[in-house]
N, C-alpha and C. Protein backbone atom coordinates (compact mmCIF):
# COMPACT_ATOMS: atom_id res chain seq x y z
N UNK A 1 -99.01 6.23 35.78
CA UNK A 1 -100.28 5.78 36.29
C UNK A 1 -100.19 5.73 37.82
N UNK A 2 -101.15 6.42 38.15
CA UNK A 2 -101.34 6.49 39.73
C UNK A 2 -102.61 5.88 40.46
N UNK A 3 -102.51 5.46 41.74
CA UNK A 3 -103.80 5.03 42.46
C UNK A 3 -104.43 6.65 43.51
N UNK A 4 -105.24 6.88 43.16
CA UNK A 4 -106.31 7.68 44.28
C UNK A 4 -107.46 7.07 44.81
N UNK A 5 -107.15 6.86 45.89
CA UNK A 5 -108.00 6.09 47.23
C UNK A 5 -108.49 7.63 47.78
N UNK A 6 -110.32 7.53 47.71
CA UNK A 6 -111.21 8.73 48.11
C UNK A 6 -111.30 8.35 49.69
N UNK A 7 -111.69 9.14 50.45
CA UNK A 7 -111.91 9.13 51.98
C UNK A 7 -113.20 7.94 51.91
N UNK A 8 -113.32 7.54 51.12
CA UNK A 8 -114.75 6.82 51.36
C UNK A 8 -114.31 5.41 50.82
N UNK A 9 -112.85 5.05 50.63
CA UNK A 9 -112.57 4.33 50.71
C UNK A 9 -112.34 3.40 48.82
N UNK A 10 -112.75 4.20 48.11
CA UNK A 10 -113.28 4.07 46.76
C UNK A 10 -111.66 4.41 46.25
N UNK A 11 -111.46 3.72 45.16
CA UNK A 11 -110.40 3.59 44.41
C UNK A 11 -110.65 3.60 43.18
N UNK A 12 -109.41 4.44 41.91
CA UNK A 12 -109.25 4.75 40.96
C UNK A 12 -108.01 4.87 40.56
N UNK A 13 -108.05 4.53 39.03
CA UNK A 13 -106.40 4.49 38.40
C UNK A 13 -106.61 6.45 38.03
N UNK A 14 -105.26 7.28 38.21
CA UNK A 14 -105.30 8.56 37.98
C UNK A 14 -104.24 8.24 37.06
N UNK A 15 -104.08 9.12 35.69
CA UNK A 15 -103.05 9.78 35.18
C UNK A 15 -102.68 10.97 34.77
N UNK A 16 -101.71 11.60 35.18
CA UNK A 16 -101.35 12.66 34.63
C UNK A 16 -101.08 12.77 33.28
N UNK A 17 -101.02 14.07 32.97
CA UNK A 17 -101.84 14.72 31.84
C UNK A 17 -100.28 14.81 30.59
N UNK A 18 -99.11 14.52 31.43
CA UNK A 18 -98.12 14.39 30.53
C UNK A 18 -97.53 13.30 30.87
N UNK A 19 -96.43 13.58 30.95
CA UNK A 19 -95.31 11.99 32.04
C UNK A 19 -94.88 12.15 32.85
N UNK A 20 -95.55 13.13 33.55
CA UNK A 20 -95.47 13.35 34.65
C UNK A 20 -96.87 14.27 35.84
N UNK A 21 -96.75 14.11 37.14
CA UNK A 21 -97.57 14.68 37.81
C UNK A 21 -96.95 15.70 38.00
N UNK A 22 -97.60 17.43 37.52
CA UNK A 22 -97.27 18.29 38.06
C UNK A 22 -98.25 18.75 39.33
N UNK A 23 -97.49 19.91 40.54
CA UNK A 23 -97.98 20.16 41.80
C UNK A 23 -99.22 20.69 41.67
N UNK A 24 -99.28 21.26 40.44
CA UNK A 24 -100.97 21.78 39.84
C UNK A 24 -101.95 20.47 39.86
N UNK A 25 -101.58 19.57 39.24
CA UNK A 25 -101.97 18.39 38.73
C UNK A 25 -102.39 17.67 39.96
N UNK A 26 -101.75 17.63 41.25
CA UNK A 26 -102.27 16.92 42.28
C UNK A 26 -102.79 17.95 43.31
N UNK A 27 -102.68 19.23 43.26
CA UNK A 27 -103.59 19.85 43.80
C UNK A 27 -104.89 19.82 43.46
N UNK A 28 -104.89 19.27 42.06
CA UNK A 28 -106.78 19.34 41.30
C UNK A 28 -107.48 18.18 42.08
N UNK A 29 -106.32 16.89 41.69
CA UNK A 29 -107.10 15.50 42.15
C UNK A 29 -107.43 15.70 43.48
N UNK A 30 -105.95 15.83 44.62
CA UNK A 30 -106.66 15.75 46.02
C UNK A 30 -107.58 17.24 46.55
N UNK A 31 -107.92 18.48 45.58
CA UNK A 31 -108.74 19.14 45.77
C UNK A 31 -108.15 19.90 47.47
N UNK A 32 -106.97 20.60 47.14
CA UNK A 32 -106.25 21.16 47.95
C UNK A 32 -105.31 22.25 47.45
N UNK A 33 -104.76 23.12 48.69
CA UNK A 33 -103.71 24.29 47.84
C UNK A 33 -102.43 23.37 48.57
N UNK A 34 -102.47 22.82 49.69
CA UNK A 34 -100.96 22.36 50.11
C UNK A 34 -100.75 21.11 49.81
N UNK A 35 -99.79 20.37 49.25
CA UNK A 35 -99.50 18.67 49.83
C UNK A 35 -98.52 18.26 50.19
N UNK A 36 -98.81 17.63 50.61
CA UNK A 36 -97.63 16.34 51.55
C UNK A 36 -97.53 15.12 51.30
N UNK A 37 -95.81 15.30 50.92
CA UNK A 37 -95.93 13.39 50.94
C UNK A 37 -95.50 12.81 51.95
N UNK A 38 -95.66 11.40 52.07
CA UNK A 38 -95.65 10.44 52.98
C UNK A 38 -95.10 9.52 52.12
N UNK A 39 -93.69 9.16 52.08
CA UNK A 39 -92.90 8.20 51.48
C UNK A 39 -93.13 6.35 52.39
N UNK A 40 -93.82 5.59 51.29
CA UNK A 40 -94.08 4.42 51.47
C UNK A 40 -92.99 3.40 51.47
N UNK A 41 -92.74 2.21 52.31
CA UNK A 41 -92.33 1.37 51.96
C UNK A 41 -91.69 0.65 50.52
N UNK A 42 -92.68 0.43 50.31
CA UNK A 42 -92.06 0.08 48.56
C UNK A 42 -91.61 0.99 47.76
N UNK A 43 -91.33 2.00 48.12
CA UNK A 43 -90.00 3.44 47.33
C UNK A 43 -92.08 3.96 46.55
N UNK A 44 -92.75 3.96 46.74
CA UNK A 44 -93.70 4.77 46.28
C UNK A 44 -93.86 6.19 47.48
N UNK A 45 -94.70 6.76 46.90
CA UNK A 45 -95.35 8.14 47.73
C UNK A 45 -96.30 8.35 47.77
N UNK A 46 -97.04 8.80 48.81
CA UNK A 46 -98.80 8.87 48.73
C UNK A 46 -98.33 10.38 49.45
N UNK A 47 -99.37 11.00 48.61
CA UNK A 47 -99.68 12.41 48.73
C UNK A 47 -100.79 12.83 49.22
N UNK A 48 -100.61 13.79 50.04
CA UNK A 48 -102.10 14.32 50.59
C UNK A 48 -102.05 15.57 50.84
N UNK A 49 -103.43 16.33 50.87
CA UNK A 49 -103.54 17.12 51.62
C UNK A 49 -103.34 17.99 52.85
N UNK A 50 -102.28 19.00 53.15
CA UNK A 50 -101.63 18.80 54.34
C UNK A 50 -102.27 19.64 55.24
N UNK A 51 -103.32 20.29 54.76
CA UNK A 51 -104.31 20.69 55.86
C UNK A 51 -105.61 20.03 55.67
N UNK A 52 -105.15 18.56 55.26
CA UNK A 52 -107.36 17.91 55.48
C UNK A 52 -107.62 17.74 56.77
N UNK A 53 -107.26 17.84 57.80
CA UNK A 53 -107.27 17.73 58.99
C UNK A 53 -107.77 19.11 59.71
N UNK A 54 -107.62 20.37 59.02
CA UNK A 54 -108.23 21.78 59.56
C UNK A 54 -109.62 21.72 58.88
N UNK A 55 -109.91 20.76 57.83
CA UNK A 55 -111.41 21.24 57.17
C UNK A 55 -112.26 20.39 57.42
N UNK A 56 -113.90 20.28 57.41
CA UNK A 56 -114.46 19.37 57.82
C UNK A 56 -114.12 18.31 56.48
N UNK A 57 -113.68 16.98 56.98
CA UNK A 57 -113.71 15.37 56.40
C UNK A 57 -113.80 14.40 56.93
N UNK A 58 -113.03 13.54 56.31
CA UNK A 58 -113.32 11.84 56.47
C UNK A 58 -111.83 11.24 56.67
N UNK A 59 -111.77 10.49 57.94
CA UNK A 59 -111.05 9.59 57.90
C UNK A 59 -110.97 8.45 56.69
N UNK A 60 -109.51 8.54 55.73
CA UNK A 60 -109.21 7.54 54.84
C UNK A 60 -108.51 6.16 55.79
N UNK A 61 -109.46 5.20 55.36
CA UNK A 61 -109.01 4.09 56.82
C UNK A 61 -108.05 3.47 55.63
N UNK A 62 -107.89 3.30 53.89
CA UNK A 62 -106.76 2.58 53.59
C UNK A 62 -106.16 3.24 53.65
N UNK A 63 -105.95 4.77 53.22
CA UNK A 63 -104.39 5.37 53.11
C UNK A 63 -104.07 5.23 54.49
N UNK A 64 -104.70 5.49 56.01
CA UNK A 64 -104.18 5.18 56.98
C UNK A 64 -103.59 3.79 57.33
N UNK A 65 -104.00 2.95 56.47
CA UNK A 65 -103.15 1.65 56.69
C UNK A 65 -101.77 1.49 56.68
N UNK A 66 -102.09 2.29 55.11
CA UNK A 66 -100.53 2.83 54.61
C UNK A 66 -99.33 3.56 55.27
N UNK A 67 -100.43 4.74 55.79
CA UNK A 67 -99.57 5.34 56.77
C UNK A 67 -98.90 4.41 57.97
N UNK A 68 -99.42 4.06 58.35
CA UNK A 68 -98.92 2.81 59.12
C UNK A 68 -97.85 2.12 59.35
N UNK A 69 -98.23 1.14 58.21
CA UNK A 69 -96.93 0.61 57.81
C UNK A 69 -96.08 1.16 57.00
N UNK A 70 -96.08 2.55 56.85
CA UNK A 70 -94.69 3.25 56.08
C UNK A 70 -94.10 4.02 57.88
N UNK A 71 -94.87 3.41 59.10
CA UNK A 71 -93.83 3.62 60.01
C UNK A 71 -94.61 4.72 60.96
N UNK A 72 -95.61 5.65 59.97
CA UNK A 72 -95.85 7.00 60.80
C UNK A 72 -96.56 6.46 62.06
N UNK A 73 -97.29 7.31 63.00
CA UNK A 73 -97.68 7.15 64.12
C UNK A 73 -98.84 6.34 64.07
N UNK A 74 -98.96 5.43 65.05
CA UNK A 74 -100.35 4.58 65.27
C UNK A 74 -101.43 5.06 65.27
N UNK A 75 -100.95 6.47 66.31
CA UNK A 75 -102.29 7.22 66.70
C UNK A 75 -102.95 8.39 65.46
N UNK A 76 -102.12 8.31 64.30
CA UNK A 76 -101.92 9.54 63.46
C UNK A 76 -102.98 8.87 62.24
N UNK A 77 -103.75 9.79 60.98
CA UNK A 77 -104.37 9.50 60.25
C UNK A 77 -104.37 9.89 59.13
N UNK A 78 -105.38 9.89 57.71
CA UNK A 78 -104.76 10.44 56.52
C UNK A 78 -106.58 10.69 56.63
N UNK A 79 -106.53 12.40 56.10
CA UNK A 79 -107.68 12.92 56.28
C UNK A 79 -108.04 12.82 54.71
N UNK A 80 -109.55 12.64 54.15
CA UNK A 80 -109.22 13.21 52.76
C UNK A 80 -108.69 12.31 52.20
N UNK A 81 -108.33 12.27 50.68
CA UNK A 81 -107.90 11.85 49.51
C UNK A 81 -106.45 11.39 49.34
N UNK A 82 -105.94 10.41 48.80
CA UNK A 82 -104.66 10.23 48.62
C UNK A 82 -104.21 9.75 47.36
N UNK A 83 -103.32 10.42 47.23
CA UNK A 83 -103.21 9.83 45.70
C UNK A 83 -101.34 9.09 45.64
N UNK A 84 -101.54 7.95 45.19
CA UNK A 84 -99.98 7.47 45.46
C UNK A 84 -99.55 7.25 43.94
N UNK A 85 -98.41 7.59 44.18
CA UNK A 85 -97.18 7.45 42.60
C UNK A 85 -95.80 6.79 42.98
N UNK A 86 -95.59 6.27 41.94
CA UNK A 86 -93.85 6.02 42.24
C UNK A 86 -93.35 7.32 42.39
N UNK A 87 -92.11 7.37 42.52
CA UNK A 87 -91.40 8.73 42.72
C UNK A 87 -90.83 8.94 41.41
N UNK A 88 -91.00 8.57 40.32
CA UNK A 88 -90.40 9.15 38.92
C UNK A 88 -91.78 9.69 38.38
N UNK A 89 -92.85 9.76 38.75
CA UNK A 89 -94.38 9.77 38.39
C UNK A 89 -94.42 11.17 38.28
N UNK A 90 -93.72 12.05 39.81
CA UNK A 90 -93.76 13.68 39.99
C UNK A 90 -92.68 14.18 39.30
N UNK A 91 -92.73 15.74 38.74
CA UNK A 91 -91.71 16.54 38.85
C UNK A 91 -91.55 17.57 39.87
């Protein structure tokens, strides 16, 4: 069971379709061909889109929180959709 936080700030429980998230599987949710994770604090991962930043969107102001306090840059942001898992969640 995963959380996806929409650019609009809207939240949902996601699960993958076996017992695990495959790279297909989170390319559908965050509606992308590349992703990136961003390893969180609490040993979780929030995944994103690693070109939402070349297409027209939306600043995500919680996953940027996140980003945050998992350390990344002050000035830096999470464009787009994020979807976070523990790290046994992916294969």
């Amino acid at each position: 069971m995963a959380l996806l936080i929409k650019a609009d700030g809207s939240r949902r429980i996601a699960f993958a379709g076996g017992n695990f998230f495959s790279l297909k599987e989170m390319h559908s949710v965050l509606d992308c061909s590349v992703v990136q994770p961003v390893f969180l604090e609490d040993d979780r991962v929030m995944w994103i889109d690693e070109e939402g930043k070349l297409k027209p969107h939306s600043v995500n102001l919680p996953a940027t929180v996140l980003l945050h306090k998992a350390g990344g840059l002050q000035n830096d942001y999470i464009a787009g959709s994020a979807l976070i898992t523990k790290k046994e969640e992916v294969e």
